[in-house]
PDB file of N, CA and C in Angstrom:
ATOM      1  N   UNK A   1    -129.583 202.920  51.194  1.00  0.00           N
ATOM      2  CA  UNK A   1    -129.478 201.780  52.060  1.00  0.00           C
ATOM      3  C   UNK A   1    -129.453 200.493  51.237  1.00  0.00           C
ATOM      4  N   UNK A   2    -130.359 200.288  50.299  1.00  0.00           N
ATOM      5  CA  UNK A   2    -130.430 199.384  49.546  1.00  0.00           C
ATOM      6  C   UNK A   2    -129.122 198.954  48.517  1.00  0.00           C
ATOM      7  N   UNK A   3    -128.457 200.032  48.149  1.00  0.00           N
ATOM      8  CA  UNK A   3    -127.603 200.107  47.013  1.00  0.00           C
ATOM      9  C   UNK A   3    -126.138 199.559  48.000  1.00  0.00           C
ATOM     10  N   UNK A   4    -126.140 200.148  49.870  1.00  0.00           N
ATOM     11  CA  UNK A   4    -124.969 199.283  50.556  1.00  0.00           C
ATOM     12  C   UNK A   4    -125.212 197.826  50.319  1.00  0.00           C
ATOM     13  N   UNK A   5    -126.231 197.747  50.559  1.00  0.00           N
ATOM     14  CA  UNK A   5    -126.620 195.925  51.160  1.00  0.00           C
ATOM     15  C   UNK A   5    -126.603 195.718  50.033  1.00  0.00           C
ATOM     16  N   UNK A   6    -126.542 195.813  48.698  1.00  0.00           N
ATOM     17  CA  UNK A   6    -126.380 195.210  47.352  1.00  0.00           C
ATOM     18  C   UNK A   6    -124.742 195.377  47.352  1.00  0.00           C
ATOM     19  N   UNK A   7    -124.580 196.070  47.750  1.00  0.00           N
ATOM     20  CA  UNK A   7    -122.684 196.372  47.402  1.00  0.00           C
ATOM     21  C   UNK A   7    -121.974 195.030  48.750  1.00  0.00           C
ATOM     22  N   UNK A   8    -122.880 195.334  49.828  1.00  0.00           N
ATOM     23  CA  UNK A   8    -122.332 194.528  50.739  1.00  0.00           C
ATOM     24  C   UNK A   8    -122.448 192.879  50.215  1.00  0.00           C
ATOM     25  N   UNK A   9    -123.886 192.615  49.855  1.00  0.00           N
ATOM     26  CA  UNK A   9    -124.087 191.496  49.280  1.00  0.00           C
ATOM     27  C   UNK A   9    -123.226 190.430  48.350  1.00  0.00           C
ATOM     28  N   UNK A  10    -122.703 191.431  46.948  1.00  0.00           N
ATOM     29  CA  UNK A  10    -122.010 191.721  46.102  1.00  0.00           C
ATOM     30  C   UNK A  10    -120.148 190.667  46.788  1.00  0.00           C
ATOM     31  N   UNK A  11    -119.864 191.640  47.320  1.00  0.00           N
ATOM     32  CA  UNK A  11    -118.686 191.762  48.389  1.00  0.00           C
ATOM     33  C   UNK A  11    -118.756 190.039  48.723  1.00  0.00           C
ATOM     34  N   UNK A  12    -119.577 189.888  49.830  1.00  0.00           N
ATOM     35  CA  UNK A  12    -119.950 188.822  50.285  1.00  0.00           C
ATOM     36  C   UNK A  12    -119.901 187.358  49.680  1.00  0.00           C
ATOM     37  N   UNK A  13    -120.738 187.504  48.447  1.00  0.00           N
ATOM     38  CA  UNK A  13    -120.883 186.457  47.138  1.00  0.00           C
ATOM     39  C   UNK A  13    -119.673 186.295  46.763  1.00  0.00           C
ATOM     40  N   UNK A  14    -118.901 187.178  46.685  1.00  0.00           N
ATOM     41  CA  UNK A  14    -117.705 187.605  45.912  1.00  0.00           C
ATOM     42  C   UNK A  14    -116.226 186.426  46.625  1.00  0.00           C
ATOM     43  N   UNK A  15    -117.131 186.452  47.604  1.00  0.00           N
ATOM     44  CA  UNK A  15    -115.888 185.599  48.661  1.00  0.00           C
ATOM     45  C   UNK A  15    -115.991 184.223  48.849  1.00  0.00           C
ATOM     46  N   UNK A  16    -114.922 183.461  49.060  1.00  0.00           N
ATOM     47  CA  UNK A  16    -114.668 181.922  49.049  1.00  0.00           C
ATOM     48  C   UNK A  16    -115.494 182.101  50.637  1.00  0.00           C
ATOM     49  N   UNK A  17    -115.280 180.171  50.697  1.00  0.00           N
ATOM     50  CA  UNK A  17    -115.808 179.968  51.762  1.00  0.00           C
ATOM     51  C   UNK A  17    -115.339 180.393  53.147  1.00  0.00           C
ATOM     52  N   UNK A  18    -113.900 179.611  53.019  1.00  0.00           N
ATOM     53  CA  UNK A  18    -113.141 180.021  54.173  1.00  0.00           C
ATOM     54  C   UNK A  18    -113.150 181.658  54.458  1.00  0.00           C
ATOM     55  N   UNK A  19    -113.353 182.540  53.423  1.00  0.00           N
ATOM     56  CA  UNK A  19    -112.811 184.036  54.392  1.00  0.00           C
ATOM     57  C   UNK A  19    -114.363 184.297  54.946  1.00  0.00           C
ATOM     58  N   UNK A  20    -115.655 183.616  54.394  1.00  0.00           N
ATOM     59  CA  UNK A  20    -116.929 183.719  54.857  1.00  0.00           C
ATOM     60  C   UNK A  20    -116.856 183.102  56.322  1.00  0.00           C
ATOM     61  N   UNK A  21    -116.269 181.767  56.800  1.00  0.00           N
ATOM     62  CA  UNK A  21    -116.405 181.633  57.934  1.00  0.00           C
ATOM     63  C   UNK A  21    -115.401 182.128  58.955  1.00  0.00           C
ATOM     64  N   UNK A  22    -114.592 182.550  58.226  1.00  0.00           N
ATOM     65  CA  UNK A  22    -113.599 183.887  59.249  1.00  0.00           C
ATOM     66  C   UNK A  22    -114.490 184.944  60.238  1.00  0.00           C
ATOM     67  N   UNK A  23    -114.941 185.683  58.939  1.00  0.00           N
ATOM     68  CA  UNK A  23    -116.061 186.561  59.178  1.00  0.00           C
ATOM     69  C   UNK A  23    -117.031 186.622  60.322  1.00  0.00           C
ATOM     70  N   UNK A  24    -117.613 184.997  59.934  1.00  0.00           N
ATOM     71  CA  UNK A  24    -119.000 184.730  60.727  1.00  0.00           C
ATOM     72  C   UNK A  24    -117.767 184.291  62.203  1.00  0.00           C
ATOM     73  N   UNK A  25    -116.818 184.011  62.732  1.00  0.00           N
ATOM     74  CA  UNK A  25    -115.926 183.942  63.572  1.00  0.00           C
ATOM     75  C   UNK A  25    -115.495 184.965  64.317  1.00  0.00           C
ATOM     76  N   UNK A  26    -115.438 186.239  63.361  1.00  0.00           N
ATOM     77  CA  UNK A  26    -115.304 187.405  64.238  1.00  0.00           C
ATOM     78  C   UNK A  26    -116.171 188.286  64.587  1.00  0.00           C
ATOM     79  N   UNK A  27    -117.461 187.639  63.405  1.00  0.00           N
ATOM     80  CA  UNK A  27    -118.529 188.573  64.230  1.00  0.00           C
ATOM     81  C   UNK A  27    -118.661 187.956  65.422  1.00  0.00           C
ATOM     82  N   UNK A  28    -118.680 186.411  65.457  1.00  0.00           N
ATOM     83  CA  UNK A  28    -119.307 185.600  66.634  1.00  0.00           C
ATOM     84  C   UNK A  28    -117.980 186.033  68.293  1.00  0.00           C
ATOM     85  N   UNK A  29    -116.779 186.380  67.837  1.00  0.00           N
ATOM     86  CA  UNK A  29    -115.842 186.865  69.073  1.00  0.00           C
ATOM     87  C   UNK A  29    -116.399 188.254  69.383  1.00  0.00           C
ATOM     88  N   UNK A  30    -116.924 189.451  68.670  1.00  0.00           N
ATOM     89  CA  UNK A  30    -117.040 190.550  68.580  1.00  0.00           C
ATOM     90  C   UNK A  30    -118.603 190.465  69.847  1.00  0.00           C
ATOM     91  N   UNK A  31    -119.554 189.240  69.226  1.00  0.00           N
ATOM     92  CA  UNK A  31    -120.467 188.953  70.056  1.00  0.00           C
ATOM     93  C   UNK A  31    -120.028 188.782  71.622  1.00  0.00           C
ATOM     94  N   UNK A  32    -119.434 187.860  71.798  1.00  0.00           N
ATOM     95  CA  UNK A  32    -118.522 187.345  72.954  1.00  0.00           C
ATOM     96  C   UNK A  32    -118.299 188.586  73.988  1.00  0.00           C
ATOM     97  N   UNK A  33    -117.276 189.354  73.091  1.00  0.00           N
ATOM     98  CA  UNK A  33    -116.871 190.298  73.794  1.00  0.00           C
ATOM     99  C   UNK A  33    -117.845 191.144  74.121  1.00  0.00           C
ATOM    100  N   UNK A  34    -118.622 191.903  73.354  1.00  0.00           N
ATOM    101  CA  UNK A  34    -119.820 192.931  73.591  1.00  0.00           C
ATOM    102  C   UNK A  34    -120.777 192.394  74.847  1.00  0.00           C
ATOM    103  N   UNK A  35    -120.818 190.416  75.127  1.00  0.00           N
ATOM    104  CA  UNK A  35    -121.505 189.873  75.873  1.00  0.00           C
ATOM    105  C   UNK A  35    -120.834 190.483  77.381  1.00  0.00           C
ATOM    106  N   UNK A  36    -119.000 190.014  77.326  1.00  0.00           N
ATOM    107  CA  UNK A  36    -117.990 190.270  78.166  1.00  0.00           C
ATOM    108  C   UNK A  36    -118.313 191.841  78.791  1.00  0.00           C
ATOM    109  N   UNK A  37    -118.219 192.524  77.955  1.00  0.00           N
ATOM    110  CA  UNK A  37    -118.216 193.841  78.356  1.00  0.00           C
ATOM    111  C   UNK A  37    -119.374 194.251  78.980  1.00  0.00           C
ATOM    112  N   UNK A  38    -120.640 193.546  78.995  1.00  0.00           N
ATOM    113  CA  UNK A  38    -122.014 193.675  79.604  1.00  0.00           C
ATOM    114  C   UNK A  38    -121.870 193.649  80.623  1.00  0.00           C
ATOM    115  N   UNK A  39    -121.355 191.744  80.883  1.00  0.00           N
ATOM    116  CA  UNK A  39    -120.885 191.704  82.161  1.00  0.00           C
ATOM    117  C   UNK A  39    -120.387 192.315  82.580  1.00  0.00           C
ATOM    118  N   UNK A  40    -119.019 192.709  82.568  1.00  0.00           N
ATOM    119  CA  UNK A  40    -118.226 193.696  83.428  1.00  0.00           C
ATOM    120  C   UNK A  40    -118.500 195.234  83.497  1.00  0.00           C
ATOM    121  N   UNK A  41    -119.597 195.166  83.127  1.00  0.00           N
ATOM    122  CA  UNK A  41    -120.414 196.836  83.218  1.00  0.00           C
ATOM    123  C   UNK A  41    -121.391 196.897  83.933  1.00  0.00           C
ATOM    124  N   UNK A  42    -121.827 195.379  84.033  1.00  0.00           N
ATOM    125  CA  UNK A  42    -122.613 195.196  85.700  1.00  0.00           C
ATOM    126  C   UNK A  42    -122.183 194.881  87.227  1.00  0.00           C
ATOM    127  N   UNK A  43    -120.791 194.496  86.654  1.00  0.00           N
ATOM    128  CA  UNK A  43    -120.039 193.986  88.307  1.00  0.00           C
ATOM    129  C   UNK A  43    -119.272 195.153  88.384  1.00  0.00           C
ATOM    130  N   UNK A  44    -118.880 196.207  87.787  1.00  0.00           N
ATOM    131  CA  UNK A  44    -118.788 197.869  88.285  1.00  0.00           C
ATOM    132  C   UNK A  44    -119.838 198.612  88.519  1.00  0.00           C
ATOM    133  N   UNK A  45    -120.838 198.175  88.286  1.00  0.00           N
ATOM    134  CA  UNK A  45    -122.154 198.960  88.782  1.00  0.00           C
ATOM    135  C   UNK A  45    -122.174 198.319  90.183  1.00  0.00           C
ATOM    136  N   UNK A  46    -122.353 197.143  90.009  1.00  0.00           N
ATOM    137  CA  UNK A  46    -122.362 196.659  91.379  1.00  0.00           C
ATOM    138  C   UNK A  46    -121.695 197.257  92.380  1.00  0.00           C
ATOM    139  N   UNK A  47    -120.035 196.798  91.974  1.00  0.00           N
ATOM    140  CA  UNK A  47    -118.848 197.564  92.614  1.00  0.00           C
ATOM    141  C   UNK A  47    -119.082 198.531  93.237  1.00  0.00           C
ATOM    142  N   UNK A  48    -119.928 199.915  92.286  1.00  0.00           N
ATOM    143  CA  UNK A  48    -119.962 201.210  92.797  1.00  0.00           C
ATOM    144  C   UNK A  48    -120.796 201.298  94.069  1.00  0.00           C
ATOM    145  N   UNK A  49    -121.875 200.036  93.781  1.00  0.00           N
ATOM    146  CA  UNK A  49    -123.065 200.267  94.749  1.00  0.00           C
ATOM    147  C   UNK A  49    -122.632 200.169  96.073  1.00  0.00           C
ATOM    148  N   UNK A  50    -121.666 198.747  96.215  1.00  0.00           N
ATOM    149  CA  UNK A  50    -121.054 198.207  97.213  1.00  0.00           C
ATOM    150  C   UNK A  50    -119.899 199.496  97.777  1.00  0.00           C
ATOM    151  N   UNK A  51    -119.640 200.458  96.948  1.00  0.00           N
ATOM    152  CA  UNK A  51    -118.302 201.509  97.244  1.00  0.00           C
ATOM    153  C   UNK A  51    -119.076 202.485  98.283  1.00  0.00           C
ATOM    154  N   UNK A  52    -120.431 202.640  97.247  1.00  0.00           N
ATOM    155  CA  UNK A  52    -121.567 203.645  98.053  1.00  0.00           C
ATOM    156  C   UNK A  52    -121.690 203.162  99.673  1.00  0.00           C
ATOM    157  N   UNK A  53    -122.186 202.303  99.704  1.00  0.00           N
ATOM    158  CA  UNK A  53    -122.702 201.498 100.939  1.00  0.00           C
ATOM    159  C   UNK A  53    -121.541 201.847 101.811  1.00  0.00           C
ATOM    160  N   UNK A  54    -120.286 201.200 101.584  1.00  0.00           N
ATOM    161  CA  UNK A  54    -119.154 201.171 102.131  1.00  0.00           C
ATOM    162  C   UNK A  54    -119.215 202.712 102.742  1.00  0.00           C
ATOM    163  N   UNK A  55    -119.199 203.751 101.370  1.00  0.00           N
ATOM    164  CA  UNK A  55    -118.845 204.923 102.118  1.00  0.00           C
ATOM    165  C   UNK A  55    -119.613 205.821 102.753  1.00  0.00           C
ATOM    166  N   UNK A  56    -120.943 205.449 102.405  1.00  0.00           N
ATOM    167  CA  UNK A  56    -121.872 205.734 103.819  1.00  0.00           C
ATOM    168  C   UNK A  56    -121.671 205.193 105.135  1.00  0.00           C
ATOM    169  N   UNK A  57    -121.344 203.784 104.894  1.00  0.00           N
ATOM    170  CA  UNK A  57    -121.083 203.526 106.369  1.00  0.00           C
ATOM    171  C   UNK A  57    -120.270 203.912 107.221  1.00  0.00           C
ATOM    172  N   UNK A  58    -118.629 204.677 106.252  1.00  0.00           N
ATOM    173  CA  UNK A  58    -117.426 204.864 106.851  1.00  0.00           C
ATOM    174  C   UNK A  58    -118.312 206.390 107.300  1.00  0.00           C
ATOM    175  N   UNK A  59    -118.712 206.809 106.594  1.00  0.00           N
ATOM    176  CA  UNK A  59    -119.677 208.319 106.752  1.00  0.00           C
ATOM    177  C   UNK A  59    -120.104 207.992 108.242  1.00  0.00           C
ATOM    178  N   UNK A  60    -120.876 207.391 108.579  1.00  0.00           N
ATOM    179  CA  UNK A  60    -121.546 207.018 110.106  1.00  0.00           C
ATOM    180  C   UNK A  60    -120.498 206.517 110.935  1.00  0.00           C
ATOM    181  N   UNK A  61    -119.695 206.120 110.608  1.00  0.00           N
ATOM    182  CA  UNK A  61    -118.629 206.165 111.768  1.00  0.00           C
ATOM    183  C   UNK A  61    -117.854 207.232 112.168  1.00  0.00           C
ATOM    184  N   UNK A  62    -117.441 207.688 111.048  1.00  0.00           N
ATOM    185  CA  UNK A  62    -116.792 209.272 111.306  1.00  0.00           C
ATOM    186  C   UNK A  62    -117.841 209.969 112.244  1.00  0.00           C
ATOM    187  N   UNK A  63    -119.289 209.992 111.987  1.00  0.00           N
ATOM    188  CA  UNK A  63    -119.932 211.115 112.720  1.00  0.00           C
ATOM    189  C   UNK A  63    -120.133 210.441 114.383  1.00  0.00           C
ATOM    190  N   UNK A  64    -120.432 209.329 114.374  1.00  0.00           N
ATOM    191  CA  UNK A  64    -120.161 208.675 115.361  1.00  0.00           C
ATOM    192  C   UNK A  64    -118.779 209.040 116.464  1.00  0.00           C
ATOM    193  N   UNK A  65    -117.395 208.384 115.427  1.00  0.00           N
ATOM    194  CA  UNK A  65    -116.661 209.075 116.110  1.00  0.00           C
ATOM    195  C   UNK A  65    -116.453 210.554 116.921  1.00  0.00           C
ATOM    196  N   UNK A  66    -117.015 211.471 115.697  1.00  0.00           N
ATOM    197  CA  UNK A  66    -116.929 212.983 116.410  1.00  0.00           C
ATOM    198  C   UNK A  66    -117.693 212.921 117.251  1.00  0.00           C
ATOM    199  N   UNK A  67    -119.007 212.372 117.935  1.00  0.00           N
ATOM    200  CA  UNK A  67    -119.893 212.090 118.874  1.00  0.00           C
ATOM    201  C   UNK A  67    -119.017 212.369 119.711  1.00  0.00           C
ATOM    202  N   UNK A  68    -118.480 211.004 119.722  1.00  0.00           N
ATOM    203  CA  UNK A  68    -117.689 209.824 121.233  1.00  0.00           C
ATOM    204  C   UNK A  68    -116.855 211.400 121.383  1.00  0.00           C
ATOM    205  N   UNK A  69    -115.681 211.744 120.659  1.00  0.00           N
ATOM    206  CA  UNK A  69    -114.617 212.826 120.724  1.00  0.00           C
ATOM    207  C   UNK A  69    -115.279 214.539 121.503  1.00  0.00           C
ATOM    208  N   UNK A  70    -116.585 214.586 121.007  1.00  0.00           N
ATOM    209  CA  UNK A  70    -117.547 215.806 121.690  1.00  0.00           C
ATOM    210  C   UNK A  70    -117.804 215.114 123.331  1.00  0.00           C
ATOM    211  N   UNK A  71    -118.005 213.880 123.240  1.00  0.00           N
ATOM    212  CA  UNK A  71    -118.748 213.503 124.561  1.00  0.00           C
ATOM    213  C   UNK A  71    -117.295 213.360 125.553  1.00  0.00           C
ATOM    214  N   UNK A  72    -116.504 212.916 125.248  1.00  0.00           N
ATOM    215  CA  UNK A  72    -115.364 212.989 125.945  1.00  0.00           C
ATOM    216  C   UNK A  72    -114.943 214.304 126.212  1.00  0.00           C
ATOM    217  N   UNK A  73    -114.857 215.453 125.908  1.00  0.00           N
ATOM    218  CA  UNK A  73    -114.416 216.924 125.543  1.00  0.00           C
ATOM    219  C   UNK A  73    -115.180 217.146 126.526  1.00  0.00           C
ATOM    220  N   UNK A  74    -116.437 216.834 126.315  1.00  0.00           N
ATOM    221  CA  UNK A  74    -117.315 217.286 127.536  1.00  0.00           C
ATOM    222  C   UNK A  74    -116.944 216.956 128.634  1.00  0.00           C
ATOM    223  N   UNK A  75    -117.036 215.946 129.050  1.00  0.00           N
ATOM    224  CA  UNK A  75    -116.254 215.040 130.290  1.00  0.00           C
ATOM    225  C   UNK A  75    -114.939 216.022 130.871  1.00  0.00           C
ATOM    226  N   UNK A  76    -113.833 215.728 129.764  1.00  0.00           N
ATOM    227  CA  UNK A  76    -113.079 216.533 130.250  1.00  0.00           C
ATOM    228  C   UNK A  76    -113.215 217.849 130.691  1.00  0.00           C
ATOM    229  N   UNK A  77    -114.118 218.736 130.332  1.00  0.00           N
ATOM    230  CA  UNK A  77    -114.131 220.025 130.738  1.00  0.00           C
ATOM    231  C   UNK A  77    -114.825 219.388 132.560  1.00  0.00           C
ATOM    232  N   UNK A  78    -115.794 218.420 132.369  1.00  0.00           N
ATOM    233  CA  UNK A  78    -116.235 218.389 133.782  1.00  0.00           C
ATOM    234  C   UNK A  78    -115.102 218.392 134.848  1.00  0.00           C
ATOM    235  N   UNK A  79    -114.216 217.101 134.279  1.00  0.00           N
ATOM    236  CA  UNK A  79    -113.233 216.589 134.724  1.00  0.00           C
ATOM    237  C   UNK A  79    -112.435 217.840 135.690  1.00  0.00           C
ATOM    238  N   UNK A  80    -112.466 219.121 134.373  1.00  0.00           N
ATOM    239  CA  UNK A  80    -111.702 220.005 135.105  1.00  0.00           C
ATOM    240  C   UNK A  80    -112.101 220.850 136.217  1.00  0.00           C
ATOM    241  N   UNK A  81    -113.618 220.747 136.154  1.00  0.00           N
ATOM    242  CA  UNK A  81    -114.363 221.684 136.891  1.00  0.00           C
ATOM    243  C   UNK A  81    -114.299 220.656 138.023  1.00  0.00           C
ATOM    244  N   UNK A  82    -114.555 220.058 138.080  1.00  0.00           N
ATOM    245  CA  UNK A  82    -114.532 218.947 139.832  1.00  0.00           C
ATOM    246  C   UNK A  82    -113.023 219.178 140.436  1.00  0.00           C
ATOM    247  N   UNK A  83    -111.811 219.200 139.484  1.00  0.00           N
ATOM    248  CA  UNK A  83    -110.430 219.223 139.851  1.00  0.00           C
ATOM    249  C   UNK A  83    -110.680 220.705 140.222  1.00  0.00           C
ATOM    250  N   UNK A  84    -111.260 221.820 139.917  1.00  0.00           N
ATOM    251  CA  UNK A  84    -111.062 223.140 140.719  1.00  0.00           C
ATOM    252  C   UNK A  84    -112.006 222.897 142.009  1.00  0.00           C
ATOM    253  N   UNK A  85    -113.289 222.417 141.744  1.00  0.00           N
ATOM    254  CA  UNK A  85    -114.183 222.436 143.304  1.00  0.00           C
ATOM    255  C   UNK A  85    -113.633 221.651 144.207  1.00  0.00           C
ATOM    256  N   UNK A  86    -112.439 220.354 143.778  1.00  0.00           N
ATOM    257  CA  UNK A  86    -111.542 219.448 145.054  1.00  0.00           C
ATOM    258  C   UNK A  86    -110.733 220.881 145.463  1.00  0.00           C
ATOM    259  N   UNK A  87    -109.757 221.443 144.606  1.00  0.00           N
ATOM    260  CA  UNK A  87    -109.265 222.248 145.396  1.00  0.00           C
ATOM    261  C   UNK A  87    -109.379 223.162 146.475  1.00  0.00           C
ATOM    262  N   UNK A  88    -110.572 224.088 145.677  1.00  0.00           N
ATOM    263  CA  UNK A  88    -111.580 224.597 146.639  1.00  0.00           C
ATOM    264  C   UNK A  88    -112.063 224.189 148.173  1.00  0.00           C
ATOM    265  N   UNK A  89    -112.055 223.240 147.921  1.00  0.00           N
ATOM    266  CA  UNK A  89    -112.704 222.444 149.395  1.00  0.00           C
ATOM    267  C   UNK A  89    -111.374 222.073 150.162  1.00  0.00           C
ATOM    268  N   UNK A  90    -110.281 221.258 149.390  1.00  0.00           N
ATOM    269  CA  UNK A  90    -109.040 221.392 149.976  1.00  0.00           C
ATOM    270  C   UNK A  90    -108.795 222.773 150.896  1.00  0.00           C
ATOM    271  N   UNK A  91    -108.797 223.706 149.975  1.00  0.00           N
ATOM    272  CA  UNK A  91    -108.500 225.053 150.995  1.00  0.00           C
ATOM    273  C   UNK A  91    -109.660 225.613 152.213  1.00  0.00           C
ATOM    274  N   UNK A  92    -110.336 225.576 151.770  1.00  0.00           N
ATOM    275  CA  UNK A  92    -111.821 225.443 152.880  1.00  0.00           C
ATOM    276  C   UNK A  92    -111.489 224.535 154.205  1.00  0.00           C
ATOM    277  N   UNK A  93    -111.180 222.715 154.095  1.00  0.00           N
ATOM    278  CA  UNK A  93    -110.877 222.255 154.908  1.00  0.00           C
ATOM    279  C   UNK A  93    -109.354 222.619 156.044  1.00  0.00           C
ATOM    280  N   UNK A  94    -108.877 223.105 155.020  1.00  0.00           N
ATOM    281  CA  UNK A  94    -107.266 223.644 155.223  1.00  0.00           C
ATOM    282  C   UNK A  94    -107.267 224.534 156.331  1.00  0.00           C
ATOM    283  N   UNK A  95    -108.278 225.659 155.811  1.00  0.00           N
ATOM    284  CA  UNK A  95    -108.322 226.659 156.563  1.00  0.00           C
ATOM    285  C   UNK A  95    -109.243 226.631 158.085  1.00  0.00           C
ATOM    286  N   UNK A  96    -110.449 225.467 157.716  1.00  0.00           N
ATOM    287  CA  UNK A  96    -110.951 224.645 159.213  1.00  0.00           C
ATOM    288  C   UNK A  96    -109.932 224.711 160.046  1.00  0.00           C
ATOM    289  N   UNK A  97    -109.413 223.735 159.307  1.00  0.00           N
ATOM    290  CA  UNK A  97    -108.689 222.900 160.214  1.00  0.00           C
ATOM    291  C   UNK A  97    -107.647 224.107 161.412  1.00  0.00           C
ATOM    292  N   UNK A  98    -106.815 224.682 160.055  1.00  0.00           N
ATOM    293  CA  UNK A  98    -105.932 226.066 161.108  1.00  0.00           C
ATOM    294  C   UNK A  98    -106.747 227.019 161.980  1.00  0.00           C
ATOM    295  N   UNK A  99    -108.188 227.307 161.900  1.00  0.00           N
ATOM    296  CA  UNK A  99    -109.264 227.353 162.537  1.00  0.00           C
ATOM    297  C   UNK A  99    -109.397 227.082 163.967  1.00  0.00           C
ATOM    298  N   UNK A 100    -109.226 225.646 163.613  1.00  0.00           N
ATOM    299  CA  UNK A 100    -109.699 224.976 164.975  1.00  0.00           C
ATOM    300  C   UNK A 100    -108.556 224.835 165.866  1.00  0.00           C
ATOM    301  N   UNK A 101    -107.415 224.328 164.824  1.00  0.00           N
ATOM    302  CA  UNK A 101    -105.836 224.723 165.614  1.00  0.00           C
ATOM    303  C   UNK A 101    -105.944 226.464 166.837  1.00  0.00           C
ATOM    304  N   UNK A 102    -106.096 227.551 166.085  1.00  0.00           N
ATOM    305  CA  UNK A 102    -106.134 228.421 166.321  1.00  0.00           C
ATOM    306  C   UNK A 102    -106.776 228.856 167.809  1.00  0.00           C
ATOM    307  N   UNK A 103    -107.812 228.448 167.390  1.00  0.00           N
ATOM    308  CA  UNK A 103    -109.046 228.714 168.329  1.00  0.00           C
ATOM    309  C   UNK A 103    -110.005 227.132 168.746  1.00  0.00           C
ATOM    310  N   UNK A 104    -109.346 226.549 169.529  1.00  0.00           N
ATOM    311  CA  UNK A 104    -109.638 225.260 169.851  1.00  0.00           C
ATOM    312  C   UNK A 104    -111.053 225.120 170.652  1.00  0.00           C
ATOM    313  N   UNK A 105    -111.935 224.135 169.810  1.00  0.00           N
ATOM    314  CA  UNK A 105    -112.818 224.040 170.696  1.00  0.00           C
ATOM    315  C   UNK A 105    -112.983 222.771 171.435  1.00  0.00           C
ATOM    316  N   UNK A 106    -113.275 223.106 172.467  1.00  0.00           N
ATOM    317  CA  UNK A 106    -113.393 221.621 173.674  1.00  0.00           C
ATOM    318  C   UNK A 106    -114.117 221.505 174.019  1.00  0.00           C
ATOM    319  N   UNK A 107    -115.224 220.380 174.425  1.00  0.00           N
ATOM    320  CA  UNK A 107    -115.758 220.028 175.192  1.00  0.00           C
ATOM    321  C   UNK A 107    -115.309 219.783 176.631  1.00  0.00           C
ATOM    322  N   UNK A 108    -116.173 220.634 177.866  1.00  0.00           N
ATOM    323  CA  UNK A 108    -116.284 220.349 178.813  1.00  0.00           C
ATOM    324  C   UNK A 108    -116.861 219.467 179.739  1.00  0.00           C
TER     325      UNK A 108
END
């Protein structure tokens, strides 16, 4: 370790000014960016959180929906069962009625 940082040192000394403040320039962009990339590794965390939320909620509507779609299904089956007991009674009254045609009753 010692013998890099002497070689690095070495290197370093070795160099004019200007390529020294190059250097200290790209470490300082390299900073920047590594800062950049923090950020934007927290506003996709975020992102995801906000994706989560989102798709739980779309989650509760879907089940919601299938609710409403079961509760209607239901309905309709009632729907159909009342449309056979009207008929029913249709023919019941039907047959009164030719009944009473038939065999008329009067008051005296």
């Amino acid at each position: 370790m010692k013998v890099e940082r002497n070689k690095l040192k070495k290197i370093v000394d070795g160099m004019d000014v200007g390529k020294r403040y190059n250097m200290r320039n790209i470490v300082n962009e390299m900073e920047a960016i590594s800062v950049e990339r923090d950020n934007l590794k927290k506003k996709l965390e975020e992102m995801d959180f906000v994706n989560l939320q989102e798709a739980f909620e779309i989650n509760i509507l879907e089940e919601k929906v299938e609710e409403m779609e079961f509760i209607t299904a239901q309905w309709a089956g009632r729907v159909v069962i009342l449309e056979k007991k009207i008929k029913k009674l249709k023919t019941i009254i039907f047959m009164l009625c030719a009944l009473f045609l038939v065999f008329p009753v009067g008051v005296k």
